[in-house]
N, C-alpha and C. Protein backbone atom coordinates (compact mmCIF):
# COMPACT_ATOMS: atom_id res chain seq x y z
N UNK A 1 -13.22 60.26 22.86
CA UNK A 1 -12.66 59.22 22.00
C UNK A 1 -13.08 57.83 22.48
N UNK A 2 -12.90 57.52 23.70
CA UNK A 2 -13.35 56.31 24.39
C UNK A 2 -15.01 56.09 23.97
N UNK A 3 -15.92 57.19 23.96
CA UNK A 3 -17.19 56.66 24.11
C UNK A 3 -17.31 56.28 22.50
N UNK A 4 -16.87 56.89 21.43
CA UNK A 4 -16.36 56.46 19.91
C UNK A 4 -16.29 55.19 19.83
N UNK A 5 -15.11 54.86 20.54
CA UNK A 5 -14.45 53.54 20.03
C UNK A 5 -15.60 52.52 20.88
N UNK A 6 -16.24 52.53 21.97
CA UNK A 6 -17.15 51.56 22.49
C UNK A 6 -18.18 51.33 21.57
N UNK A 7 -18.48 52.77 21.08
CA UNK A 7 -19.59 51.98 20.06
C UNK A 7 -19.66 51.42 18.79
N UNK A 8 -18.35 51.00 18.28
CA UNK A 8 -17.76 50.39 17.20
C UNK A 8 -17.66 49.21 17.57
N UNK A 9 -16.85 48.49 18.73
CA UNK A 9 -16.73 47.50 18.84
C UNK A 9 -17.38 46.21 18.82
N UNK A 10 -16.55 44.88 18.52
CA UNK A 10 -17.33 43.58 18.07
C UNK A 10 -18.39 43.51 18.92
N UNK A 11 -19.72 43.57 19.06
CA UNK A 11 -20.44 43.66 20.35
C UNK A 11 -20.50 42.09 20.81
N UNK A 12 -20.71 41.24 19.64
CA UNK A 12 -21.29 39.55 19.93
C UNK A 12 -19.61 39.12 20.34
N UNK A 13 -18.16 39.66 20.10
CA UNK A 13 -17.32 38.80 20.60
C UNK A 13 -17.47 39.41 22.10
N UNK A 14 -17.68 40.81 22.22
CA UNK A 14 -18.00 41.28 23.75
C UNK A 14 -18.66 40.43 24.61
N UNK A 15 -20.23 40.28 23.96
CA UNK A 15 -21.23 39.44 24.68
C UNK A 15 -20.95 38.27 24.90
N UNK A 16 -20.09 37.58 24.17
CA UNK A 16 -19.56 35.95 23.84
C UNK A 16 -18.54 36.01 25.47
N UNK A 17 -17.67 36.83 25.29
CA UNK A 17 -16.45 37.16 26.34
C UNK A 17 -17.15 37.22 27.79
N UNK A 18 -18.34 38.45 27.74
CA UNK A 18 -18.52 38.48 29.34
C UNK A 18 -19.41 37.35 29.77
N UNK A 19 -19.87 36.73 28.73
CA UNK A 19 -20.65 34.87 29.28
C UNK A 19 -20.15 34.22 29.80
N UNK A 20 -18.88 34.49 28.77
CA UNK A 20 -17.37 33.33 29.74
C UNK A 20 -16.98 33.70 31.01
N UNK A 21 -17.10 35.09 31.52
CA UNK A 21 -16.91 35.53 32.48
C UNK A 21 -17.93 35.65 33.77
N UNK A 22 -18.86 35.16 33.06
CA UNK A 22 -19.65 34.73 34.16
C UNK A 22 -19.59 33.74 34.23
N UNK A 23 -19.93 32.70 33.46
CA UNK A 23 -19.73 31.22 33.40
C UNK A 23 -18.41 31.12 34.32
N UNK A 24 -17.19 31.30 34.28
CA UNK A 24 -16.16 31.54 34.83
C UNK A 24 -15.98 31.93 36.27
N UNK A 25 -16.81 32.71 37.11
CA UNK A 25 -16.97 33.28 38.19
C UNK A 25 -17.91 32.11 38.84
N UNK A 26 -18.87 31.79 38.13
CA UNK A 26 -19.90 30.50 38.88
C UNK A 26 -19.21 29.51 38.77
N UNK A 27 -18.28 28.96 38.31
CA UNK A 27 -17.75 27.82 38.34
C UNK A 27 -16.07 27.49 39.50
N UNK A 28 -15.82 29.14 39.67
CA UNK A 28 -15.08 28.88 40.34
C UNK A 28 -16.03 29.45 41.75
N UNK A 29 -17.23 29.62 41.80
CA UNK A 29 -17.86 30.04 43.78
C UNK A 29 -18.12 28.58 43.86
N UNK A 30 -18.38 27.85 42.42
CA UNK A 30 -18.89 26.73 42.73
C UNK A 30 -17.85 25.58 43.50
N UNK A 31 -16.21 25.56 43.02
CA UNK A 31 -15.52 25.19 43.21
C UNK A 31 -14.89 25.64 44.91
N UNK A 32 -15.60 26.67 44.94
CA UNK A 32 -15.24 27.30 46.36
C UNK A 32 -15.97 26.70 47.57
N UNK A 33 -17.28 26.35 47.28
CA UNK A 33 -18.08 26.18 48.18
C UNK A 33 -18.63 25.11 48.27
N UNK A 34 -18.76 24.16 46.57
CA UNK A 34 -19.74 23.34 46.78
C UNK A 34 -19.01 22.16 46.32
N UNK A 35 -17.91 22.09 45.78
CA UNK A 35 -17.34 21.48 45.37
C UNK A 35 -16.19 19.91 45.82
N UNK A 36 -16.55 18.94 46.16
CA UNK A 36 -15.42 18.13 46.63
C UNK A 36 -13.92 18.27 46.14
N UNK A 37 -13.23 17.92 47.07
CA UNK A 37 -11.58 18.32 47.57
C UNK A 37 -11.38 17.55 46.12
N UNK A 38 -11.31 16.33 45.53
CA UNK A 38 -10.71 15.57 44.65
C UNK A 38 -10.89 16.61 43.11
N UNK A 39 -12.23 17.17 43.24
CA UNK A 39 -12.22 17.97 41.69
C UNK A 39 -12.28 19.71 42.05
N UNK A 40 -11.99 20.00 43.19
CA UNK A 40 -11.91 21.36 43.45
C UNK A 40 -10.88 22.11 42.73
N UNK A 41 -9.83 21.12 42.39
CA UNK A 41 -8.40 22.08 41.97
C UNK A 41 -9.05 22.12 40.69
N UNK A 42 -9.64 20.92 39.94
CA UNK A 42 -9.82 21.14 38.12
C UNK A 42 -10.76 22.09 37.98
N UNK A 43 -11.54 22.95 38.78
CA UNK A 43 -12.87 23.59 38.57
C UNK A 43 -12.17 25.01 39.08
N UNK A 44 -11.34 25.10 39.45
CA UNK A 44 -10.37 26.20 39.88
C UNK A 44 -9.44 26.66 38.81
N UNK A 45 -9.03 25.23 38.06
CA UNK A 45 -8.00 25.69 37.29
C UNK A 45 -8.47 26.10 35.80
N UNK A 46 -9.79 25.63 35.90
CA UNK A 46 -10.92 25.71 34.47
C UNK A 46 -11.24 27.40 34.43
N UNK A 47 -11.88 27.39 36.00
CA UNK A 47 -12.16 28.81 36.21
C UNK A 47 -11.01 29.93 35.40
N UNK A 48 -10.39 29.98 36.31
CA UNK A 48 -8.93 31.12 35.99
C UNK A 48 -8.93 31.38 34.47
N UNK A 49 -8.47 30.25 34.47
CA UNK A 49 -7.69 30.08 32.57
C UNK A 49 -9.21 30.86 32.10
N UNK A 50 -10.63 30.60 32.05
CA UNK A 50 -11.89 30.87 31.05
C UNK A 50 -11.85 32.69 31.76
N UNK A 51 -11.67 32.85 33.05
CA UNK A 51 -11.45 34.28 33.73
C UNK A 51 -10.94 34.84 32.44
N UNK A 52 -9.35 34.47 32.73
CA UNK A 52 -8.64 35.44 32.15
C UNK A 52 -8.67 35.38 30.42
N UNK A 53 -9.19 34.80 29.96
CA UNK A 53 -9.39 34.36 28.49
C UNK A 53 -10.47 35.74 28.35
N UNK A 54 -11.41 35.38 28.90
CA UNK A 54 -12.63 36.26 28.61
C UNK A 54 -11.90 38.22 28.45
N UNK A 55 -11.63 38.14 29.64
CA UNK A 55 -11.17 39.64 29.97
C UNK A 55 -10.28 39.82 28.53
N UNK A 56 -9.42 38.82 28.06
CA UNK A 56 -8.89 38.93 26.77
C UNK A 56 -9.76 38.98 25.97
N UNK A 57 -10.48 38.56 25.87
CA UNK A 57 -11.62 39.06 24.78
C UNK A 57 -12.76 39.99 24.51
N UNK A 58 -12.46 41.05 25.68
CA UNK A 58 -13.06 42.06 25.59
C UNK A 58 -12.46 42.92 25.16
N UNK A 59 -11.04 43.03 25.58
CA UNK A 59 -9.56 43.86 25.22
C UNK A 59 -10.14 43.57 23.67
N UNK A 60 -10.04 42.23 23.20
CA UNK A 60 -9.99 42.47 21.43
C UNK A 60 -10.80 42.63 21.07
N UNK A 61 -12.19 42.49 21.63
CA UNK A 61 -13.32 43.36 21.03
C UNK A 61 -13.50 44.47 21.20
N UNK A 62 -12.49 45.59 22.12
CA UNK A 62 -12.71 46.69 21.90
C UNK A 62 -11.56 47.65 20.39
N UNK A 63 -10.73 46.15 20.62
CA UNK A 63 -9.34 46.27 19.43
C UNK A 63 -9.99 46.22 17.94
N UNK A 64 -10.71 45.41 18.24
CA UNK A 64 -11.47 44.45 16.68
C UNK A 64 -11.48 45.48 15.66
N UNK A 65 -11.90 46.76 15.50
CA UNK A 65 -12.34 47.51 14.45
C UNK A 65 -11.11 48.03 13.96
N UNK A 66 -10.10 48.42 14.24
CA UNK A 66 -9.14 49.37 14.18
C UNK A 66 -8.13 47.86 13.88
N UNK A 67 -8.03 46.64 14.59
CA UNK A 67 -7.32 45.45 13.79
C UNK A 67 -8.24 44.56 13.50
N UNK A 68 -8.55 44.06 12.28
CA UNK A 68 -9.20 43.11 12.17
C UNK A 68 -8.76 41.72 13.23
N UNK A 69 -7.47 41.33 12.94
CA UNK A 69 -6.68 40.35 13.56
C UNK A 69 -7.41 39.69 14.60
N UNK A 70 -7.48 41.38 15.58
CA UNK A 70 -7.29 41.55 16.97
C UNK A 70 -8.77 40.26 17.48
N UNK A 71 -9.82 40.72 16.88
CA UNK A 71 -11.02 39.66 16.83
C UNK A 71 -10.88 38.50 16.50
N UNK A 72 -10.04 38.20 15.67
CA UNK A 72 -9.80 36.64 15.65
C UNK A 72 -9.01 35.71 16.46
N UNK A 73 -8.12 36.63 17.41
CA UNK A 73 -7.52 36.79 18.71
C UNK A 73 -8.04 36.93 19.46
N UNK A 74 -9.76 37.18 19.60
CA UNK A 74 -10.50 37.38 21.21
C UNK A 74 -11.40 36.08 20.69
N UNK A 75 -12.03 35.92 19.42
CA UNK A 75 -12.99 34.35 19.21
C UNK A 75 -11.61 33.13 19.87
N UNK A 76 -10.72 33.16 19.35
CA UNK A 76 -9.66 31.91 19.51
C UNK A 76 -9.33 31.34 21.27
N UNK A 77 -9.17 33.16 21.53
CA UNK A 77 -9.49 33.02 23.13
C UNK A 77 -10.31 32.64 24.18
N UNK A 78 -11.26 33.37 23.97
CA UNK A 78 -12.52 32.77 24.17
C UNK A 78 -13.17 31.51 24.10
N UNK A 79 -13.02 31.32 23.07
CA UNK A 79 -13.61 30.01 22.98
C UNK A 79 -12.11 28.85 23.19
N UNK A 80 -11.31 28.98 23.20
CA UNK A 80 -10.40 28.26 23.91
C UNK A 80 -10.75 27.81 25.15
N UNK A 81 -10.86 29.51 26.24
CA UNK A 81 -11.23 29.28 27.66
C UNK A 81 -12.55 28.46 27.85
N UNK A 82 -13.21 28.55 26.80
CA UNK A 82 -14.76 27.84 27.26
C UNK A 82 -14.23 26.05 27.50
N UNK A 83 -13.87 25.39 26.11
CA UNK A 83 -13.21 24.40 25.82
C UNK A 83 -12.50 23.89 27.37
N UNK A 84 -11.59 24.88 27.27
CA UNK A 84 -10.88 24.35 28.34
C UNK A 84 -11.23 23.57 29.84
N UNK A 85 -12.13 24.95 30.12
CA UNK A 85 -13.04 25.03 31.09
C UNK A 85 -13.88 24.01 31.27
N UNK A 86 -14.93 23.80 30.65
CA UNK A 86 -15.83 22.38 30.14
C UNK A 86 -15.45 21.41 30.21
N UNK A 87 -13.92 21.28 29.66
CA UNK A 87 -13.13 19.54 29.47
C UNK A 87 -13.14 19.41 31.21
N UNK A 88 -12.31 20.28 31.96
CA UNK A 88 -11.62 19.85 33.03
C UNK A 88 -13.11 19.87 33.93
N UNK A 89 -13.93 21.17 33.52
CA UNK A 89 -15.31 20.70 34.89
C UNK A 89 -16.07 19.40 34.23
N UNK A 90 -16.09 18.79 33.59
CA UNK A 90 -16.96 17.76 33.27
C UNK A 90 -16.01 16.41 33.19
N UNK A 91 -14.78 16.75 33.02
CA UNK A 91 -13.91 15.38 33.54
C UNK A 91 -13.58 15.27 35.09
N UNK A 92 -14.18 16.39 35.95
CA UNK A 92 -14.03 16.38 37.56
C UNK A 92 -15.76 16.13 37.51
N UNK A 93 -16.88 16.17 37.17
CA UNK A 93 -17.96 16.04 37.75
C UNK A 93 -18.74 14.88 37.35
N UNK A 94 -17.98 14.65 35.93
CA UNK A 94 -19.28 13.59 36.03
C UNK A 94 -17.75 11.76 35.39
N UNK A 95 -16.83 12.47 35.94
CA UNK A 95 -15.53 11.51 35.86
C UNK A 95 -15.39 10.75 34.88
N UNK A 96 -15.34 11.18 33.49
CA UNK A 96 -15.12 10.98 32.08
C UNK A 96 -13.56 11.26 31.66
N UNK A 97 -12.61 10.09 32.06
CA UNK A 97 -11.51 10.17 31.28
C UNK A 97 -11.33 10.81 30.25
N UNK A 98 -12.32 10.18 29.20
CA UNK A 98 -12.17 11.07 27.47
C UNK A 98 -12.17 12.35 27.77
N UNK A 99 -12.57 12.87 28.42
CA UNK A 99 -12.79 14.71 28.30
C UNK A 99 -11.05 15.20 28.87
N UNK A 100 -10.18 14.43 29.61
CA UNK A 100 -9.59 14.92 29.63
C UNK A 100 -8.23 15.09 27.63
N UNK A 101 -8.79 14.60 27.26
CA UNK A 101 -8.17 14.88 25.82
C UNK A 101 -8.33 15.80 24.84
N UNK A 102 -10.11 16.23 25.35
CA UNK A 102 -10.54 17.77 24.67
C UNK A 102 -9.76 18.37 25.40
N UNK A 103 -9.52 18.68 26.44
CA UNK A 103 -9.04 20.44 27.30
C UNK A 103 -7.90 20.35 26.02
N UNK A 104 -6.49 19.63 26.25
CA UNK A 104 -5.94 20.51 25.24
C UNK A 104 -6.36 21.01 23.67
N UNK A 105 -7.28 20.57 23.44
CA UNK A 105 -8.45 21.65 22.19
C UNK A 105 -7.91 22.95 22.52
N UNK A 106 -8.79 23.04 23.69
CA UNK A 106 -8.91 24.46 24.39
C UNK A 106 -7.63 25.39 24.80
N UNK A 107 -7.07 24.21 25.32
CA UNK A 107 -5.31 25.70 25.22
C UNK A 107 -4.96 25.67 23.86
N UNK A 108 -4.78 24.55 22.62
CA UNK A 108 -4.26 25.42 21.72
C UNK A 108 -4.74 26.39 21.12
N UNK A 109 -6.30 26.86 21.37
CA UNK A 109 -7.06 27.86 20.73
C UNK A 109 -6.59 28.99 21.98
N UNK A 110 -6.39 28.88 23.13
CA UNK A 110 -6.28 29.86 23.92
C UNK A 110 -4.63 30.42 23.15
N UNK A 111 -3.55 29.89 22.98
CA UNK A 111 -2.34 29.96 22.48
C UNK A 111 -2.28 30.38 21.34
N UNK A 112 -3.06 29.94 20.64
CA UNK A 112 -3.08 30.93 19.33
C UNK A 112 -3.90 32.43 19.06
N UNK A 113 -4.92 32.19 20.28
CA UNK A 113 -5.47 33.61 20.58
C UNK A 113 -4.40 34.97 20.94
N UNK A 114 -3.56 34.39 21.77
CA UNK A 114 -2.23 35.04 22.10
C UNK A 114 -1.37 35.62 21.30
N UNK A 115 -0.90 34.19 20.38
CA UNK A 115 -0.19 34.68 19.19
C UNK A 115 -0.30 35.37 18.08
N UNK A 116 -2.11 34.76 17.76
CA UNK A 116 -2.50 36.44 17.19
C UNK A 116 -2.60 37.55 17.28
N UNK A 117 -2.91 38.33 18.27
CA UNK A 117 -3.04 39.38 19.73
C UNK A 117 -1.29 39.91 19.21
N UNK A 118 -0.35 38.92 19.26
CA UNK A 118 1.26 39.06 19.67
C UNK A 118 1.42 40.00 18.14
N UNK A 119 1.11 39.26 17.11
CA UNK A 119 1.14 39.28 15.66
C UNK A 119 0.42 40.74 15.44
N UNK A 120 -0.27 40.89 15.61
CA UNK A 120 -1.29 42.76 15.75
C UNK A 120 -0.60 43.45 16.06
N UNK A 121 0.38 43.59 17.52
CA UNK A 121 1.15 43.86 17.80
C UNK A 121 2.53 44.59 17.45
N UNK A 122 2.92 43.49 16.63
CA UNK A 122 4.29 43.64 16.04
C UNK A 122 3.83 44.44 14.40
N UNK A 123 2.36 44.09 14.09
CA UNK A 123 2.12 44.45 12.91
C UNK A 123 2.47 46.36 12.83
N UNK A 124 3.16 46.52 11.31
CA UNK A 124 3.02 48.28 11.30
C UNK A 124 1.48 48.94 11.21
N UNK A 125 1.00 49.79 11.62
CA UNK A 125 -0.19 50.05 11.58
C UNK A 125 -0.08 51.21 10.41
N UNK A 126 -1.05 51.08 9.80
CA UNK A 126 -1.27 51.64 8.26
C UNK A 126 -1.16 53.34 8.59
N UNK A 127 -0.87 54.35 7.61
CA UNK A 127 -0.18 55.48 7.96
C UNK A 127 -1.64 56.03 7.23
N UNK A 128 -1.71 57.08 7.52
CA UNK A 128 -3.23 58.02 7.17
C UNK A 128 -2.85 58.70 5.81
């Protein structure tokens, strides 16, 4: 059943998701190692949030076929975490006040990724 359902799934919100998750992993070794003390926490806290966004968006691209929803709940996520991510590493690197006004872009798309996800959820699933 598992190898079924893998090959149904959204593949481009998949591919979209594990970018973020790399993007996500380099930005926080980057924050680990190469990074000055003053923007280490925002490149840490960019990291996480785009981490765990992504991993959510593989969950709904493996959901996507069986809920439509569920995909519009892993794009919202996803690309929330990217948003997010971007505002706070580029308002720590290249010290652009304005960018700190995009990040919240990026959580309310991460928040509504959620609430859609929540909404699938609670939804009755159609009877055969």
């Amino acid at each position: 059943m598992v190898y079924g359902l893998v090959m149904i799934w959204n593949r481009y919100l998949a591919a979209f998701a594990a970018l973020n998750g790399a993007m996500a992993v380099a930005v926080g070794a980057f924050a680990a190692h190469g990074a000055g003390p003053q923007i280490k926490t925002l490149l840490t806290t960019g990291a996480s949030y785009q981490l765990a966004h992504a991993v959510l968006g593989v969950v709904c691209a493996v959901l996507a076929p069986g809920l439509r929803l569920a995909g519009v709940a892993g794009w919202l996520a996803t690309t929330g975490g990217l948003i997010f991510c971007l505002a706070l590493a580029f308002l720590g690197l290249l010290s652009l006040p304005a960018l700190g006004a995009v990040a919240p872009i990026g959580g309310v798309l991460m928040i509504a990724g959620w609430l859609v996800l929540a909404f699938c959820g609670l939804r009755a699933l159609p009877t055969a």
